[in-house]
N, C-alpha and C. Protein backbone atom coordinates (compact mmCIF):
# COMPACT_ATOMS: atom_id res chain seq x y z
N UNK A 1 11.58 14.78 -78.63
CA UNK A 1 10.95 15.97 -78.07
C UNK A 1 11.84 16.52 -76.96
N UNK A 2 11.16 17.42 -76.55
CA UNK A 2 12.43 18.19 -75.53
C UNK A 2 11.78 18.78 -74.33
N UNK A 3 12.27 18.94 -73.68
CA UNK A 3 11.83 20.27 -72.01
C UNK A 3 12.39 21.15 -72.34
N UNK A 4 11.45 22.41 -72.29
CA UNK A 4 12.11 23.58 -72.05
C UNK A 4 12.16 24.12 -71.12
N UNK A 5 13.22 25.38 -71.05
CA UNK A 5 13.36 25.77 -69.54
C UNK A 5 11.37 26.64 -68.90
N UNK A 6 11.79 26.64 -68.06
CA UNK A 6 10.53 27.29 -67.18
C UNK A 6 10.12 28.81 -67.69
N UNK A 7 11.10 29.21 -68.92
CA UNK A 7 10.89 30.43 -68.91
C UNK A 7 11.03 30.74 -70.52
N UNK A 8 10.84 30.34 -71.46
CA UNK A 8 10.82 30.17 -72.70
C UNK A 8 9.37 29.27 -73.91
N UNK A 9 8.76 30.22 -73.99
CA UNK A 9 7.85 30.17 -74.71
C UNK A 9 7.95 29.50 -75.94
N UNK A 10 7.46 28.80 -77.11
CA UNK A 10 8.16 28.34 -78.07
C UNK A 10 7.14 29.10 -79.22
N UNK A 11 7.85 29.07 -80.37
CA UNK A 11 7.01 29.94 -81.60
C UNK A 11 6.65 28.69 -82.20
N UNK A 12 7.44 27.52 -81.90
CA UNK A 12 7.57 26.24 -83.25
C UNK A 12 6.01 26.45 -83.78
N UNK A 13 6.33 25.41 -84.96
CA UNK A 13 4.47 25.31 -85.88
C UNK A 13 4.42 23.77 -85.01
N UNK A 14 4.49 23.35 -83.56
CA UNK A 14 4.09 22.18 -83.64
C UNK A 14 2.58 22.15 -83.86
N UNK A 15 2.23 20.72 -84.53
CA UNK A 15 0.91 20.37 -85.33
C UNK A 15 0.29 19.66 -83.99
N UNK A 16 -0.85 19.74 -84.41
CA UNK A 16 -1.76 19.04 -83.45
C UNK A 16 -1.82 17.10 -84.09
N UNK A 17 -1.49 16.85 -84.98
CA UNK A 17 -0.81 15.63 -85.33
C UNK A 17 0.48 15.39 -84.84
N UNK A 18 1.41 16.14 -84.58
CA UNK A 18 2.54 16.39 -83.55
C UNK A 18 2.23 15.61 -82.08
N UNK A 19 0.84 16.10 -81.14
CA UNK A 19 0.75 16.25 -80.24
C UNK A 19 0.11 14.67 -79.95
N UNK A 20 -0.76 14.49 -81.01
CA UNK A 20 -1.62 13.34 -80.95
C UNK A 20 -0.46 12.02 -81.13
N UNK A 21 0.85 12.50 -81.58
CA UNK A 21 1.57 11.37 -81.39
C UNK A 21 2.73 10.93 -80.30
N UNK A 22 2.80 12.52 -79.71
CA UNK A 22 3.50 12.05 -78.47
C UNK A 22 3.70 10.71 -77.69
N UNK A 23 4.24 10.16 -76.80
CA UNK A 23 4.21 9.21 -76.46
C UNK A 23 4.37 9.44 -74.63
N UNK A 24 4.05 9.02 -73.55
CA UNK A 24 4.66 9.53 -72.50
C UNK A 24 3.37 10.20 -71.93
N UNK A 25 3.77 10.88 -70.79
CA UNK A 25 3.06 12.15 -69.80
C UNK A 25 3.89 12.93 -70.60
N UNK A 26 3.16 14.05 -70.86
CA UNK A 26 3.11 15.66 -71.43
C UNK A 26 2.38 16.92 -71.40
N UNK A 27 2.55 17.65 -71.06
CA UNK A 27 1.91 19.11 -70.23
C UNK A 27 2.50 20.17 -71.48
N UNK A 28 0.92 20.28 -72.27
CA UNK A 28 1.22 21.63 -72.92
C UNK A 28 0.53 22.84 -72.21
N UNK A 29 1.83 24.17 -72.42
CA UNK A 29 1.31 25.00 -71.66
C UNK A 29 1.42 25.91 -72.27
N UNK A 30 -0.16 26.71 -72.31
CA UNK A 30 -0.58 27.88 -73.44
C UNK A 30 -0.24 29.11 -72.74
N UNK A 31 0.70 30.00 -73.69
CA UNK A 31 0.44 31.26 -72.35
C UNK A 31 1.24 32.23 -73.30
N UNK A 32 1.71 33.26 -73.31
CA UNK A 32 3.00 34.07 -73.43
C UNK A 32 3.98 35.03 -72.35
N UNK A 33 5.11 34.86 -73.01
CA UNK A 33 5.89 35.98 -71.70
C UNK A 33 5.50 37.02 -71.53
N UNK A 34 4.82 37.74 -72.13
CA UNK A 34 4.48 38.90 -71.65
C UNK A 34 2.92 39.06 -70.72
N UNK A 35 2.38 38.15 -70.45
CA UNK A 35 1.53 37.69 -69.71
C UNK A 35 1.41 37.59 -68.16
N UNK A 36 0.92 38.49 -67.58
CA UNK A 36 1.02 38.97 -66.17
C UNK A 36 0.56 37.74 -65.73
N UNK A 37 -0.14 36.97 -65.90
CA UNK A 37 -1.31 35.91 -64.94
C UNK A 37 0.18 34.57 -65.15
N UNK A 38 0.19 34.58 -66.56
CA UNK A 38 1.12 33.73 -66.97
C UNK A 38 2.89 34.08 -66.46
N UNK A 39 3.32 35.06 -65.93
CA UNK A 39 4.77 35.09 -65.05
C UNK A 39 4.43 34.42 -63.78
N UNK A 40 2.90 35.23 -63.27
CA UNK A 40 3.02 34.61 -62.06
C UNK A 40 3.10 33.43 -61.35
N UNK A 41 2.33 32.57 -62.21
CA UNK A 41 1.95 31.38 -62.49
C UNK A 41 3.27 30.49 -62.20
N UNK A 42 4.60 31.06 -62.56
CA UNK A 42 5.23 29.88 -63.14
C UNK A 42 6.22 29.64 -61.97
N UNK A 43 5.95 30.19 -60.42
CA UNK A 43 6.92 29.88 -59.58
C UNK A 43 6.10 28.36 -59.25
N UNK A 44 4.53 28.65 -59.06
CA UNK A 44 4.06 27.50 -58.95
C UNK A 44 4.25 26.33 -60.03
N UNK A 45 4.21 26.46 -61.22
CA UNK A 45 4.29 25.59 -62.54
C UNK A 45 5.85 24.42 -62.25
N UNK A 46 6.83 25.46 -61.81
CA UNK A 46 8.25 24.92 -61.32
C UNK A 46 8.30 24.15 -59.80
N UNK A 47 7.22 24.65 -59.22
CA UNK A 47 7.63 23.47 -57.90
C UNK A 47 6.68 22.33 -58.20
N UNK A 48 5.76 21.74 -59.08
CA UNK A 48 4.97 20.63 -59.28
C UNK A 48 5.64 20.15 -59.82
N UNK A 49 6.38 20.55 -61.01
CA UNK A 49 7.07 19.76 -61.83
C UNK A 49 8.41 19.47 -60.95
N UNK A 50 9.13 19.67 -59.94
CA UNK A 50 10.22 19.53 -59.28
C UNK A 50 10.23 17.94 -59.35
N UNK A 51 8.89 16.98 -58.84
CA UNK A 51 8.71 15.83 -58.64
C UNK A 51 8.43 15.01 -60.31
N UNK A 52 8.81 15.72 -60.83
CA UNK A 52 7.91 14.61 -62.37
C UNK A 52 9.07 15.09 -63.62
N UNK A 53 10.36 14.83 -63.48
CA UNK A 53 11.35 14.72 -64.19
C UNK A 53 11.15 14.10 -65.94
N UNK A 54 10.02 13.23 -65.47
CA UNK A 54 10.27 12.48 -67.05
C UNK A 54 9.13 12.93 -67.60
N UNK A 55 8.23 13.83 -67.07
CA UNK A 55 7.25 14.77 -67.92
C UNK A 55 7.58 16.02 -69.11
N UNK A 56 7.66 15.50 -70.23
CA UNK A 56 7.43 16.56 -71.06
C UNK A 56 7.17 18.14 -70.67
N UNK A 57 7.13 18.94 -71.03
CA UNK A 57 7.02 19.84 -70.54
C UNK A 57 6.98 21.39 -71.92
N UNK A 58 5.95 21.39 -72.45
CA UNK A 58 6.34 21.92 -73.89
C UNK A 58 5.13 23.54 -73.59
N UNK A 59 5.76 24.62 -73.50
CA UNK A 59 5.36 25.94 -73.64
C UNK A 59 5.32 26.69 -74.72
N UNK A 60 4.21 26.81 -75.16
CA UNK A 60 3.68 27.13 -76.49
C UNK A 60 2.84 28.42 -76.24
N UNK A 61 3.60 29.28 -77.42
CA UNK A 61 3.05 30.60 -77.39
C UNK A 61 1.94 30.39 -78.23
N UNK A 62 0.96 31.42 -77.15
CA UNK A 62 -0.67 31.67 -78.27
C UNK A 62 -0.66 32.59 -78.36
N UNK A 63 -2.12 32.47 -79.13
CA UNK A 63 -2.34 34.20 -79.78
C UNK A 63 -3.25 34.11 -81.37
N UNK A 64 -3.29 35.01 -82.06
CA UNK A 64 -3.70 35.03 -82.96
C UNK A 64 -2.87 34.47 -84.04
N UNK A 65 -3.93 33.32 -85.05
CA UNK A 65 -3.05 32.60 -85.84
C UNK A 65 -2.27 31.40 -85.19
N UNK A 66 -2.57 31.66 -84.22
CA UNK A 66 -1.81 29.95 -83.27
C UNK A 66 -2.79 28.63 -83.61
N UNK A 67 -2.51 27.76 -84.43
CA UNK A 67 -3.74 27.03 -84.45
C UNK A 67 -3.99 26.02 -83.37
N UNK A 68 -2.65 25.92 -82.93
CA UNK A 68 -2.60 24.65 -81.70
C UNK A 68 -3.56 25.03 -80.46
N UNK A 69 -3.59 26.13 -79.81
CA UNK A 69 -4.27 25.96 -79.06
C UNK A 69 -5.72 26.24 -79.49
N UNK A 70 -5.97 26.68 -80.70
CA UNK A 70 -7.45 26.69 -81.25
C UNK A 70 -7.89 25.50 -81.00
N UNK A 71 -7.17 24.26 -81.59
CA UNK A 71 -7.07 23.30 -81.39
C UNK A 71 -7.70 22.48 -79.85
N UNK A 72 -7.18 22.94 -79.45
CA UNK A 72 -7.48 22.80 -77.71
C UNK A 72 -8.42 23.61 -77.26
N UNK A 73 -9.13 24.30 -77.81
CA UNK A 73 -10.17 25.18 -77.44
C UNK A 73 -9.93 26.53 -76.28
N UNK A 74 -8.13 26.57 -76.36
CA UNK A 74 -7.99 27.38 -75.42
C UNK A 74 -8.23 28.58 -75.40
N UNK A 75 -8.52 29.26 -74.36
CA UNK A 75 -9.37 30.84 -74.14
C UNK A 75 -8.66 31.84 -73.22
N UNK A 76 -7.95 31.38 -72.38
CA UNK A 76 -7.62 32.24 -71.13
C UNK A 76 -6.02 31.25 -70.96
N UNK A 77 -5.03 32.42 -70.26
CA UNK A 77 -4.00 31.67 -70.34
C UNK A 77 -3.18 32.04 -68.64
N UNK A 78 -2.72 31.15 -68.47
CA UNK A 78 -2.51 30.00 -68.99
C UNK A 78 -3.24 29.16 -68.92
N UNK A 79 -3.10 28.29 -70.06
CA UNK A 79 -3.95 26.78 -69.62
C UNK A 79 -2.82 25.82 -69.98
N UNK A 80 -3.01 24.93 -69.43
CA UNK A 80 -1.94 23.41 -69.05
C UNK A 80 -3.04 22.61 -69.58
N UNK A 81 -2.53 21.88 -70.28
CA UNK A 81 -2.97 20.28 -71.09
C UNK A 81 -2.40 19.29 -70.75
N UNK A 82 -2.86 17.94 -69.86
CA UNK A 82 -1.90 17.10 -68.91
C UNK A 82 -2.30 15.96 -70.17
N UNK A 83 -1.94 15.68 -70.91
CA UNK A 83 -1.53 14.44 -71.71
C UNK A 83 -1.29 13.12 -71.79
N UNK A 84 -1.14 11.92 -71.59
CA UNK A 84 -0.78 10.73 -71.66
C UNK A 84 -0.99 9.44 -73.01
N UNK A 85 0.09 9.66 -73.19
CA UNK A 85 0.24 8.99 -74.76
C UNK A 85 -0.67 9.99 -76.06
N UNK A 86 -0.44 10.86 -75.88
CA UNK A 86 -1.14 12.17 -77.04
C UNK A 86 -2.58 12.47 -76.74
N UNK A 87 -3.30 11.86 -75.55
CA UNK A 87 -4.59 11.63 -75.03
C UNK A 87 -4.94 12.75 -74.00
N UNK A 88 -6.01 13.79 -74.01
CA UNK A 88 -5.90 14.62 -72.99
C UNK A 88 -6.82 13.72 -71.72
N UNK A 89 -5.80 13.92 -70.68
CA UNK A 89 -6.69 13.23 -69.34
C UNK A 89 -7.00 14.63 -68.28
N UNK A 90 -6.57 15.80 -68.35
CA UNK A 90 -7.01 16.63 -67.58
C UNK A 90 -6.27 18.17 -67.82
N UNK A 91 -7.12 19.33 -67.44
CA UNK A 91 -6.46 20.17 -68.05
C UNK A 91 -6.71 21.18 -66.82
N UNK A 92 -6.15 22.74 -66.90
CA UNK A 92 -5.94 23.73 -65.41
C UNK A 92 -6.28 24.98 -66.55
N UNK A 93 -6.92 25.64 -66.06
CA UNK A 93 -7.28 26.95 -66.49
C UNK A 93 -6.90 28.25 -65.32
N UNK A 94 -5.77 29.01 -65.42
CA UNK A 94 -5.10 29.67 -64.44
C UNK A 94 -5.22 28.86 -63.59
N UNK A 95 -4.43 28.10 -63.36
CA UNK A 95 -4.00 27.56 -62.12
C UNK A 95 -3.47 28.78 -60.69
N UNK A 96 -3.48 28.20 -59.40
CA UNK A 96 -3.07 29.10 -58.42
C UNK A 96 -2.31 28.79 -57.72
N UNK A 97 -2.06 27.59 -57.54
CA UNK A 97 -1.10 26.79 -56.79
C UNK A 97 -0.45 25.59 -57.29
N UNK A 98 0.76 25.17 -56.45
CA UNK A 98 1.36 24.01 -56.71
C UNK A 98 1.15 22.89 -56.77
N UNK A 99 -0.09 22.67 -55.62
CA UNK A 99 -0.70 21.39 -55.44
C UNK A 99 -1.81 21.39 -56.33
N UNK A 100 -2.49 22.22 -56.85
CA UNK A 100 -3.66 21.61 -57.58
C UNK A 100 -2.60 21.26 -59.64
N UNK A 101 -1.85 21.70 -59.38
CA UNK A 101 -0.71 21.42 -60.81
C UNK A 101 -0.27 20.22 -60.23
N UNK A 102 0.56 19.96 -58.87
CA UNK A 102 0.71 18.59 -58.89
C UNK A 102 -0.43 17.29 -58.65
N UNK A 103 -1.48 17.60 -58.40
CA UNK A 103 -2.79 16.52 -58.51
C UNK A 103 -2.80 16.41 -59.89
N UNK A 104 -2.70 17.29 -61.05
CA UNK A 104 -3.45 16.83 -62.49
C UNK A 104 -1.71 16.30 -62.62
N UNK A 105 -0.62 16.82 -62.32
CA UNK A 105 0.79 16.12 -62.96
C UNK A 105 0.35 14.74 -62.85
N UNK A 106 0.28 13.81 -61.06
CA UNK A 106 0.00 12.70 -60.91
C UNK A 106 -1.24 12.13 -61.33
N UNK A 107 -1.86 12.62 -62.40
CA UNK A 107 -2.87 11.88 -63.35
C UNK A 107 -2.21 11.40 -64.47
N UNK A 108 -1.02 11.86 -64.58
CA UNK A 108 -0.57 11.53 -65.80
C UNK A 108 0.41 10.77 -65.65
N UNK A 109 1.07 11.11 -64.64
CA UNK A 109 3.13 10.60 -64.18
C UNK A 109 2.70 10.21 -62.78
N UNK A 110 2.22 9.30 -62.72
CA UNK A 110 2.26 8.83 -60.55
C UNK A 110 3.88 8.40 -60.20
N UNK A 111 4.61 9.35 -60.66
CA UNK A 111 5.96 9.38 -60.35
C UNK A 111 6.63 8.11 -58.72
């Protein structure tokens, strides 16, 4: 699996059997670039993750026909899915800050 940069959305078909097999801390994050709530979002998204290097980090474009985040029941974007071993342990619905992204990071990565 891979990190992408802070600013690249992904089209992939990853599967939600994909996700369930991850291994690790992993943060899926639903959103698209053209997404006002979702640009703003991401100065904060980049200073939580500053501390959690070995976190996954996988940005997945939604929308219509996306099944992954159907999957996740997602509604409003962004939403962050904090992961551990393919397991959801906590999730952020527009997040606003750095610290409440780094409290759910250290649920997953107590770095």
């Amino acid at each position: 699996m891979q990190r992408l940069s802070n600013d690249a959305y992904t089209t992939s078909d990853l599967s939600r059997a994909d996700v369930d097999a991850m291994t690790g801390p992993v943060v899926l994050e639903f959103g698209t670039s053209w997404c006002g709530v979702c640009r703003a979002t991401q100065p904060a998204i980049a200073s939580a993750f500053a501390g959690h290097r070995d976190v996954q980090h996988w940005k997945i474009e939604d929308g219509p026909g996306r099944r992954l985040g159907r999957s996740f029941g997602v509604k409003l974007w962004p939403t962050l899915v904090f992961l551990r071993d393919g397991v959801e342990v906590t999730r952020l619905v527009r997040p606003r800050d750095a610290a409440t992204i780094a409290d759910a990071l250290a649920r997953i990565d107590p770095a």
